[in-house]
C-alpha atoms as a PDB file:
ATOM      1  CA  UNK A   1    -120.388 -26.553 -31.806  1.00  0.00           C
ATOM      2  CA  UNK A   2    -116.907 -26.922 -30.863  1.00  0.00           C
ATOM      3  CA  UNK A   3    -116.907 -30.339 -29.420  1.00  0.00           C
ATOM      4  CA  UNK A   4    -119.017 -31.042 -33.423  1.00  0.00           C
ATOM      5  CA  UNK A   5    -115.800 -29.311 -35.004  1.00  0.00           C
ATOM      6  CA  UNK A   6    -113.492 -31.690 -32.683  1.00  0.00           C
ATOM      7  CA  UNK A   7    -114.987 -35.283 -33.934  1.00  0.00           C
ATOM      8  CA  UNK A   8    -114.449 -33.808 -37.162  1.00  0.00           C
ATOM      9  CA  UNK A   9    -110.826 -33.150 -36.512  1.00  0.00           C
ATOM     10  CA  UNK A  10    -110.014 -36.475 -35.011  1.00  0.00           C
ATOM     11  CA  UNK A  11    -112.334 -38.671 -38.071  1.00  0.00           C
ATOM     12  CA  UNK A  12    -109.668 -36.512 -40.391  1.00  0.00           C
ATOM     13  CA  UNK A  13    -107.030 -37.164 -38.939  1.00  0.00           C
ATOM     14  CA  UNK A  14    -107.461 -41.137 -38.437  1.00  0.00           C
ATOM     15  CA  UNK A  15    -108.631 -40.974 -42.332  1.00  0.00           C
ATOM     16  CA  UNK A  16    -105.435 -39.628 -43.288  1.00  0.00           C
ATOM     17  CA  UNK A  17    -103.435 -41.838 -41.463  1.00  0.00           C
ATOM     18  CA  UNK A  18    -105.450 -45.157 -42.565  1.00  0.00           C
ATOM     19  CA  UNK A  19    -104.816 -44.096 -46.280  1.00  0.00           C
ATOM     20  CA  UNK A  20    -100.974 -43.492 -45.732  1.00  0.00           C
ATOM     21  CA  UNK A  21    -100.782 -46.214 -44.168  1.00  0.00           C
ATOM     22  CA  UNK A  22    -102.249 -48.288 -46.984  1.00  0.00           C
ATOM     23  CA  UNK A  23    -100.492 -46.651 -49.501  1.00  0.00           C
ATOM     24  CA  UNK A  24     -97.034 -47.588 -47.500  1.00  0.00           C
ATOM     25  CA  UNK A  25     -98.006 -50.924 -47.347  1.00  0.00           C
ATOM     26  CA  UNK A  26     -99.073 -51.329 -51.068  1.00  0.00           C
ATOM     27  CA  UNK A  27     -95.935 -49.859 -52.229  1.00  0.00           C
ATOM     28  CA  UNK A  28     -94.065 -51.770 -50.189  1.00  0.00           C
ATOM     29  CA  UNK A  29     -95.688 -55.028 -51.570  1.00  0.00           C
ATOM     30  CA  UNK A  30     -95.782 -53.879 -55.038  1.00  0.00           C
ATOM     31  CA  UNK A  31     -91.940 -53.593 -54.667  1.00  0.00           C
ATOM     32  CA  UNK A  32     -89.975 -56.403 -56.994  1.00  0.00           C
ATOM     33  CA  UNK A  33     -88.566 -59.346 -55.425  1.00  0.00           C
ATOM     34  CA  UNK A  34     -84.768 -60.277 -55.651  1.00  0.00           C
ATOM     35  CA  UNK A  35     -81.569 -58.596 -55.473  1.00  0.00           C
ATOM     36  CA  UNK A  36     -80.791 -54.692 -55.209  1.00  0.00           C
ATOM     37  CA  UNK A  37     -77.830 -52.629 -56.088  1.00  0.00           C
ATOM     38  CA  UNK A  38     -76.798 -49.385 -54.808  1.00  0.00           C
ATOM     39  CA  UNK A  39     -74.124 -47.439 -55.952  1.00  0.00           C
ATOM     40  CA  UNK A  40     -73.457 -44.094 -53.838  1.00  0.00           C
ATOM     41  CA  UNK A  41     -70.826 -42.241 -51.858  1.00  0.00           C
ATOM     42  CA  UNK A  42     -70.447 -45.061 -49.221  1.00  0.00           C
ATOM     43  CA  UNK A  43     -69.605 -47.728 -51.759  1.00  0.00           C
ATOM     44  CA  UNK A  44     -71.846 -50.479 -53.165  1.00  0.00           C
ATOM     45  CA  UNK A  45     -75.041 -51.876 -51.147  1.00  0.00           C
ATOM     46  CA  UNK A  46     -76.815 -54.952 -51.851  1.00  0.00           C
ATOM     47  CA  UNK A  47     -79.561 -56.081 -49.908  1.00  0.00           C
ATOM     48  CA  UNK A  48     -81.902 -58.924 -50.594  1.00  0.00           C
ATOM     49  CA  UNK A  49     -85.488 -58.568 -50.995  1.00  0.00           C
END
């Protein structure tokens, strides 16, 4: 029963790692293209996208 419960455990766990996964990489695709500009306590940041 315990080695059922197991198989269970690691098909979970490799689940929720495909669908965070996937959501990183569709948000990071999703993600404008161009120039950004960040104002904050070390000064201003651009970086290129």
């Amino acid at each position: 029963m315990t080695r059922t419960n197991n198989l269970y455990l690691v098909i979970g766990a490799l689940l929720v790692a495909v669908v965070g996964l996937g959501f990183y990489v569709y948000r990071e695709e999703t993600q404008p293209k161009g120039v950004q500009l960040s104002i904050g306590q070390n000064g201003i940041k651009v970086e290129e996208k």
